[in-house]
Protein backbone atom coordinates (compact mmCIF):
# COMPACT_ATOMS: atom_id res chain seq x y z
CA UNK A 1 14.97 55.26 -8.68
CA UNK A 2 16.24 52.49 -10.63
CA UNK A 3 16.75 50.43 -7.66
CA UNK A 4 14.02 51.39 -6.05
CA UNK A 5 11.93 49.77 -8.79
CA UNK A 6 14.18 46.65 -9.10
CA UNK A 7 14.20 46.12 -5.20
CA UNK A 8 10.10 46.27 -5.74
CA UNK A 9 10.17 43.81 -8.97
CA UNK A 10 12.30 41.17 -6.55
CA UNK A 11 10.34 41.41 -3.46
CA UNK A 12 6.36 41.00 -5.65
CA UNK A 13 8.04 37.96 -7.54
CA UNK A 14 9.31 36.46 -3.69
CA UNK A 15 5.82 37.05 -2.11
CA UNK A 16 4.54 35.54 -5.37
CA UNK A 17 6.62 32.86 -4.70
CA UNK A 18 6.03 32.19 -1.10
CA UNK A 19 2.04 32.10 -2.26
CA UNK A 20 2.37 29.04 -4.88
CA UNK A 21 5.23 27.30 -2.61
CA UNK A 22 3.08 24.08 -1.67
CA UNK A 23 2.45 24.66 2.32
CA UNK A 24 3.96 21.77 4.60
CA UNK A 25 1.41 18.41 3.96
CA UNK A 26 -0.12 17.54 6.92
CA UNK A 27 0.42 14.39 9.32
CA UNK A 28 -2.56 14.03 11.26
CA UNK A 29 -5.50 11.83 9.66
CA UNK A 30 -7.89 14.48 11.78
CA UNK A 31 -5.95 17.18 9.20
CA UNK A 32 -5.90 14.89 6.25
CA UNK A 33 -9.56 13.75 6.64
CA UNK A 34 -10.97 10.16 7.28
CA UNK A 35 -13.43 7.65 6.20
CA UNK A 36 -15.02 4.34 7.31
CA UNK A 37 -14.16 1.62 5.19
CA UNK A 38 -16.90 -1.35 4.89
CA UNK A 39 -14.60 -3.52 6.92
CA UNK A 40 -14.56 -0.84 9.70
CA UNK A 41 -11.46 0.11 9.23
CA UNK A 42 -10.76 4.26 9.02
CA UNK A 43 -8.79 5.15 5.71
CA UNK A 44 -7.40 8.29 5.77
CA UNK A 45 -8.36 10.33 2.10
CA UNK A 46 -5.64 9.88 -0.39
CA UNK A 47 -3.77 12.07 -2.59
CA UNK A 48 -5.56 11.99 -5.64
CA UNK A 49 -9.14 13.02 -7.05
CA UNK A 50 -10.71 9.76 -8.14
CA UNK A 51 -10.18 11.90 -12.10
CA UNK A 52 -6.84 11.24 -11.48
CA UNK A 53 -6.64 7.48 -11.09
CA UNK A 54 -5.41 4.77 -13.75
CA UNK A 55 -8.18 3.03 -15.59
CA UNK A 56 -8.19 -0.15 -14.01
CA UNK A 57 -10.50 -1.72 -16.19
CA UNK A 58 -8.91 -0.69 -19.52
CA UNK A 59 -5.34 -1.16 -17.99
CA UNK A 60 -6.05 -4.73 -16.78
CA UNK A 61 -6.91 -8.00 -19.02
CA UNK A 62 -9.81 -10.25 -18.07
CA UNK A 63 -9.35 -12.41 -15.26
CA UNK A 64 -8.31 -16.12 -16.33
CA UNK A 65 -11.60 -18.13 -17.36
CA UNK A 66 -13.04 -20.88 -15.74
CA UNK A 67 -11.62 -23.87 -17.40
CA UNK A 68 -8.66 -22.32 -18.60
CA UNK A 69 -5.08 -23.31 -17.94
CA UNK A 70 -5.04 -20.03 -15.88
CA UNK A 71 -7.82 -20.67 -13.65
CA UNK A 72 -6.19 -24.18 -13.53
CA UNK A 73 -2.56 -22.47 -12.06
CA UNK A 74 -4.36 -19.74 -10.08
CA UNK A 75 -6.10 -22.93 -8.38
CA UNK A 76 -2.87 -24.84 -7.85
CA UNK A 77 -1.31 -21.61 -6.22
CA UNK A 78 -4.68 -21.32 -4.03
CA UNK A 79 -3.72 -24.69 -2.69
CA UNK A 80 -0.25 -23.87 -1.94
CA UNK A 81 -1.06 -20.98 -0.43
CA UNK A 82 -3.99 -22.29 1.68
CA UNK A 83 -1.29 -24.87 3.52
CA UNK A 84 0.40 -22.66 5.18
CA UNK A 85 -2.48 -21.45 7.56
CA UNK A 86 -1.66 -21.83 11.28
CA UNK A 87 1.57 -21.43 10.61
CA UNK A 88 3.75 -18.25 11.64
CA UNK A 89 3.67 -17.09 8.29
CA UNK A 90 -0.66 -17.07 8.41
CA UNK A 91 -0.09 -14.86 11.39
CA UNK A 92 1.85 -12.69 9.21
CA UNK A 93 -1.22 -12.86 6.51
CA UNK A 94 -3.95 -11.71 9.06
CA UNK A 95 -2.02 -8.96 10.81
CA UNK A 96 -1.20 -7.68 6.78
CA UNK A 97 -4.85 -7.81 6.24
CA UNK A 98 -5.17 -4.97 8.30
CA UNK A 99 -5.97 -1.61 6.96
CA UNK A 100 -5.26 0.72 9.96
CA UNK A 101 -3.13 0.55 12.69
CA UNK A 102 -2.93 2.11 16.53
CA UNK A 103 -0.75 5.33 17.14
CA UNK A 104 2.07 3.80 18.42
CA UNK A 105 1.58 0.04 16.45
CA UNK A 106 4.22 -0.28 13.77
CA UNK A 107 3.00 -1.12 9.96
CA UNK A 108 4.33 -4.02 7.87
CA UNK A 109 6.79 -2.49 6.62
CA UNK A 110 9.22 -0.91 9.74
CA UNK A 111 11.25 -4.41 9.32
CA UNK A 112 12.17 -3.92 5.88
CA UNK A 113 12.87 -0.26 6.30
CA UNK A 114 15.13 -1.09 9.34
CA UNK A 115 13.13 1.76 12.12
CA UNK A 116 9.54 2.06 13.77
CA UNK A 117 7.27 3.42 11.25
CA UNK A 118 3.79 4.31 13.04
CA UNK A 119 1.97 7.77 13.41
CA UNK A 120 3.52 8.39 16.79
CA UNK A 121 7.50 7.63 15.85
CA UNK A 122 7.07 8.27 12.03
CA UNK A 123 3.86 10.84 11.69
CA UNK A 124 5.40 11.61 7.92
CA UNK A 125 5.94 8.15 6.17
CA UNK A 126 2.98 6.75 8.31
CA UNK A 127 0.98 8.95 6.79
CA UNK A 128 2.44 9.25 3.11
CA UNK A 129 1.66 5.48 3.32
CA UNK A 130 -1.76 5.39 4.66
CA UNK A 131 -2.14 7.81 2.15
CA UNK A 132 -0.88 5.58 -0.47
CA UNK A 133 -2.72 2.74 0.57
CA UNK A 134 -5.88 4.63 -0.10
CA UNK A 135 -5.19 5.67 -3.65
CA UNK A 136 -3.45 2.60 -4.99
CA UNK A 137 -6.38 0.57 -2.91
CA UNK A 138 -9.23 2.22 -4.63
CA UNK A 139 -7.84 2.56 -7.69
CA UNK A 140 -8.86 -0.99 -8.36
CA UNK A 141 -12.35 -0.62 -8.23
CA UNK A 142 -13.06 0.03 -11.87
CA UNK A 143 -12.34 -3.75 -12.82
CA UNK A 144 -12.88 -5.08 -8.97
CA UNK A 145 -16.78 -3.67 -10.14
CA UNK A 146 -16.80 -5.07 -13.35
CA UNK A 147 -15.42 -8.26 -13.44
CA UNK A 148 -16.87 -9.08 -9.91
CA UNK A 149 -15.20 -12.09 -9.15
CA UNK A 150 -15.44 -14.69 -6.89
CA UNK A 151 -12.90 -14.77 -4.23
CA UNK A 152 -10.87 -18.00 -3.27
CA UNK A 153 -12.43 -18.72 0.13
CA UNK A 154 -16.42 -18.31 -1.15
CA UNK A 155 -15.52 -20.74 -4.30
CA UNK A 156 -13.68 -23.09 -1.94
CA UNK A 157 -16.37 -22.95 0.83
CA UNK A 158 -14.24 -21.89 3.00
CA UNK A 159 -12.74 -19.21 5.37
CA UNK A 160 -10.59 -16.12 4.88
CA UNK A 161 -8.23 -15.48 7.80
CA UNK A 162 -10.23 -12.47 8.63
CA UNK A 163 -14.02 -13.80 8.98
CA UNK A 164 -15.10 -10.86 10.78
CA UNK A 165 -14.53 -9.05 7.60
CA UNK A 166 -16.00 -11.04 5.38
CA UNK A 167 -19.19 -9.54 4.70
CA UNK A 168 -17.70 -7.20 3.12
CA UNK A 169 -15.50 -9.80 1.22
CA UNK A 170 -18.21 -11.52 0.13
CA UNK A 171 -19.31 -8.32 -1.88
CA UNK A 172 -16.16 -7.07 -3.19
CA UNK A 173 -14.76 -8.08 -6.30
CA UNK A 174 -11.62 -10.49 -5.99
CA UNK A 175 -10.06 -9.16 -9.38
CA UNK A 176 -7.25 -7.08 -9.00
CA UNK A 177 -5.80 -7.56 -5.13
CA UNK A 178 -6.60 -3.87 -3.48
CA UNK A 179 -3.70 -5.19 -1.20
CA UNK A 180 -1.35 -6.23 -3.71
CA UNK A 181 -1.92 -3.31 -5.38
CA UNK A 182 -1.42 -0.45 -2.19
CA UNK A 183 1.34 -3.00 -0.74
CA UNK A 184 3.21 -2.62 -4.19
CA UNK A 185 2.85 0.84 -4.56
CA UNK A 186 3.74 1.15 -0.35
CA UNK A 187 7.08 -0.62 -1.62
CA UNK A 188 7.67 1.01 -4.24
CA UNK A 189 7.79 4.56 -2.84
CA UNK A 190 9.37 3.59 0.24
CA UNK A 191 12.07 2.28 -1.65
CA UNK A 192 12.81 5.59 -3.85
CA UNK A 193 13.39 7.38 -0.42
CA UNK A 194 15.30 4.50 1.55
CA UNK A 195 17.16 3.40 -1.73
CA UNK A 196 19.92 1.18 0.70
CA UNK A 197 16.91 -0.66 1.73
CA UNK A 198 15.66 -1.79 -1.70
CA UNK A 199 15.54 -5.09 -1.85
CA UNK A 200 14.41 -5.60 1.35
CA UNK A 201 11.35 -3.20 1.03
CA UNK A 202 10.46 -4.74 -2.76
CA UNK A 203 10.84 -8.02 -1.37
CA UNK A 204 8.07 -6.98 1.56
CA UNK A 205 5.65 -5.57 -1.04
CA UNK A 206 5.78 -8.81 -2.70
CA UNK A 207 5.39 -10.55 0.58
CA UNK A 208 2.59 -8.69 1.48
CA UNK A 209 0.37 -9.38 -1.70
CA UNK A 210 0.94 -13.42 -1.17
CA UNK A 211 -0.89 -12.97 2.33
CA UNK A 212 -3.72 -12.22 0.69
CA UNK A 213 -3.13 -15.66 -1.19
CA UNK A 214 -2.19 -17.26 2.04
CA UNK A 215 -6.08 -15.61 3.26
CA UNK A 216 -8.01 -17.38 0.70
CA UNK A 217 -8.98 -13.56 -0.08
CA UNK A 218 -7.46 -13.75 -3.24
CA UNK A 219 -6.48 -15.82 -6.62
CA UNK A 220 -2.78 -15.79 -7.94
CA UNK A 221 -3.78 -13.65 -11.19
CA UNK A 222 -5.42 -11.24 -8.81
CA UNK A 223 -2.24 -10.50 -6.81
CA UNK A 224 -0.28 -9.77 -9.67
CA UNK A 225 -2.62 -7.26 -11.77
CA UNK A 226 -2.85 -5.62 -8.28
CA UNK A 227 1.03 -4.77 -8.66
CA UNK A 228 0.22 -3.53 -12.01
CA UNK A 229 -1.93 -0.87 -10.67
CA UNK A 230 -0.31 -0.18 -8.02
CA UNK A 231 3.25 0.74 -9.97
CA UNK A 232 0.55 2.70 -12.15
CA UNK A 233 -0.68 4.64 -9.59
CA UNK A 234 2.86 5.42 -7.97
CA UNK A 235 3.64 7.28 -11.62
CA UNK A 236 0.47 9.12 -10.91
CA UNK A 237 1.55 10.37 -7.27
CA UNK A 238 4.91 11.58 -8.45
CA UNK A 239 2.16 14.51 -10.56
CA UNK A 240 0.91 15.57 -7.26
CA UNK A 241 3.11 18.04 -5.33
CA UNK A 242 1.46 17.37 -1.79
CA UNK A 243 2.26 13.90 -2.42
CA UNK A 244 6.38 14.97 -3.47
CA UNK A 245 6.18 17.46 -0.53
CA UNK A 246 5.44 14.46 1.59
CA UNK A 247 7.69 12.01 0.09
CA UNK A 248 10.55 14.56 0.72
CA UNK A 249 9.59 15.20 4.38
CA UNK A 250 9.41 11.16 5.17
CA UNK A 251 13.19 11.20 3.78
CA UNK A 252 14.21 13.71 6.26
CA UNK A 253 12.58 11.83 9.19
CA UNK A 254 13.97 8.43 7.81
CA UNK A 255 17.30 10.04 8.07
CA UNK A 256 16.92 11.87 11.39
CA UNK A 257 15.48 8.44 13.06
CA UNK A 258 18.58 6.44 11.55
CA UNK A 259 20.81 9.09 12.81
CA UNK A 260 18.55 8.66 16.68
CA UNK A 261 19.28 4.95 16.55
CA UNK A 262 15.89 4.13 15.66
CA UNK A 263 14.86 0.61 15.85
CA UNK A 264 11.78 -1.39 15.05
CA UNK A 265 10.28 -3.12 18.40
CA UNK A 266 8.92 -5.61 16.17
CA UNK A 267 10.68 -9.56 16.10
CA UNK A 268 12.05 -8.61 12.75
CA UNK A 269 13.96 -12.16 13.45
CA UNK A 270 10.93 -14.07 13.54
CA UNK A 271 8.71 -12.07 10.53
CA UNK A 272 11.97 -12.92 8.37
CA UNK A 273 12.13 -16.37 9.19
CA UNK A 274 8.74 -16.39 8.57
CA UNK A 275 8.75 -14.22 5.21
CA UNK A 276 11.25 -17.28 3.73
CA UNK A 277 8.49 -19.87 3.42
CA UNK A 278 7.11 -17.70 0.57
CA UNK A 279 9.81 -16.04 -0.84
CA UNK A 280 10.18 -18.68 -3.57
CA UNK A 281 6.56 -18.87 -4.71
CA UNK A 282 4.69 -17.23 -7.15
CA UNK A 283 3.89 -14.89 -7.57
């Protein structure tokens, strides 16, 4: 009788078990949900309720005054920046600018992780990104709202390297980098699950905020308290257990495509050749 009841304990705490195991996180952005961006992009719904986001405004300082001897080296970065457009690396800029990609169209970052990452090769860390782009993206908006600053290109009078998309621009705060910050954060996470490719993958993150330097889009000062938030918000994803779930099953397929011989179809030659023009500016 004894064992009876034991056997009967065991199997109530396994279904119990089975019910509060976190079910396998989803790869489609039909299952995950979608919205339109301003821009026109479609961002698929993060991880996180906007209650769960860093405080952007109370994280982040004020933006460097006009006059000061910030504004003075976020305006001599501007211009250093702003040089290098029609070159390969601008192409670079403009295709990072980009928010969504194609099924089969590889993301920034399938160079510096060393295999095609896009929904059709890579359905789990093309989504855990797209994912992470849209948390560590919005999470800016609480100083992007208050500060409201004025973006390179519109103080300039000039263009971004996306002027379809500026309408939007024009309306959306410059301070901190949305990029930066979901670029960061993409880094950041990739490189906990492809720890070989470190240094590569930080070094991409980085690379990716500057295009938004190189697009007029944003000032120096705004790239880097993007990165801030974004490392914030990557602390904040690691309490979600979709979001480890995820993270877990993009190190599986990482593995299984290195294992396939997986390679990106991207000129990884050329984008790092490219990459080098920037790699010793700030920030």
């Amino acid at each position: 009788m004894q064992f009876f009841q034991s056997a009967a304990i065991l199997a109530t705490a396994v279904l119990a078990s089975a019910c509060t195991t976190t079910p396998p996180p989803p790869t489609s952005p039909a299952a995950v949900g979608e919205r339109l961006h301003g821009s026109g992009y479609r961002l698929v719904n993060g991880y996180l309720q906007k209650s769960d986001w860093v405080d952007s405004l109370a994280l982040l300082p004020a933006p460097p005054a006009e006059g000061s001897p910030a504004m003075a080296d976020d305006v001599a970065a501007y211009h250093r920046f702003i040089a290098l457009r029609g070159t390969p690396r601008d192409a670079i800029a403009t295709r990072d600018a980009k928010l969504s990609f194609a099924k089969a169209e590889e993301t920034p970052f399938s160079c510096a992780l060393g295999i095609p990452i896009s929904e059709e090769a890579t359905p789990h860390v093309n989504i855990l990104l797209r994912r992470v782009l849209t948390d560590a993206g919005t999470a800016t908006f609480g100083a992007k709202d208050h500060y409201k600053r004025t973006r390179p290109f519109m103080a300039f009078k000039g263009h971004s390297c996306t002027p379809d998309e500026e309408h939007v621009l024009t309306k959306d705060g410059s301070y901190p980098s949305g990029h930066s910050s979901a670029g960061w954060a993409q880094a950041l996470v990739l490189a906990e699950i492809a720890p070989d490719r470190r240094d590569a993958l930080l070094q991409r993150g980085r690379a990716y905020g500057q295009s938004r330097a190189i697009c007029g889009a944003h000032w120096k000062s705004d790239i880097v308290a993007g990165r801030m938030i974004g490392a914030a918000m990557v602390v904040k994803l690691h309490n979600n257990p979709q979001f480890m779930a995820q993270l877990e099953a993009a190190r599986g397929e990482i593995a299984k495509a290195r294992a396939a011989g997986s390679k990106p179809t991207s000129d990884c030659a050329t984008e790092a050749a490219a990459l080098t023009t920037t790699s010793k500016l700030e920030p």
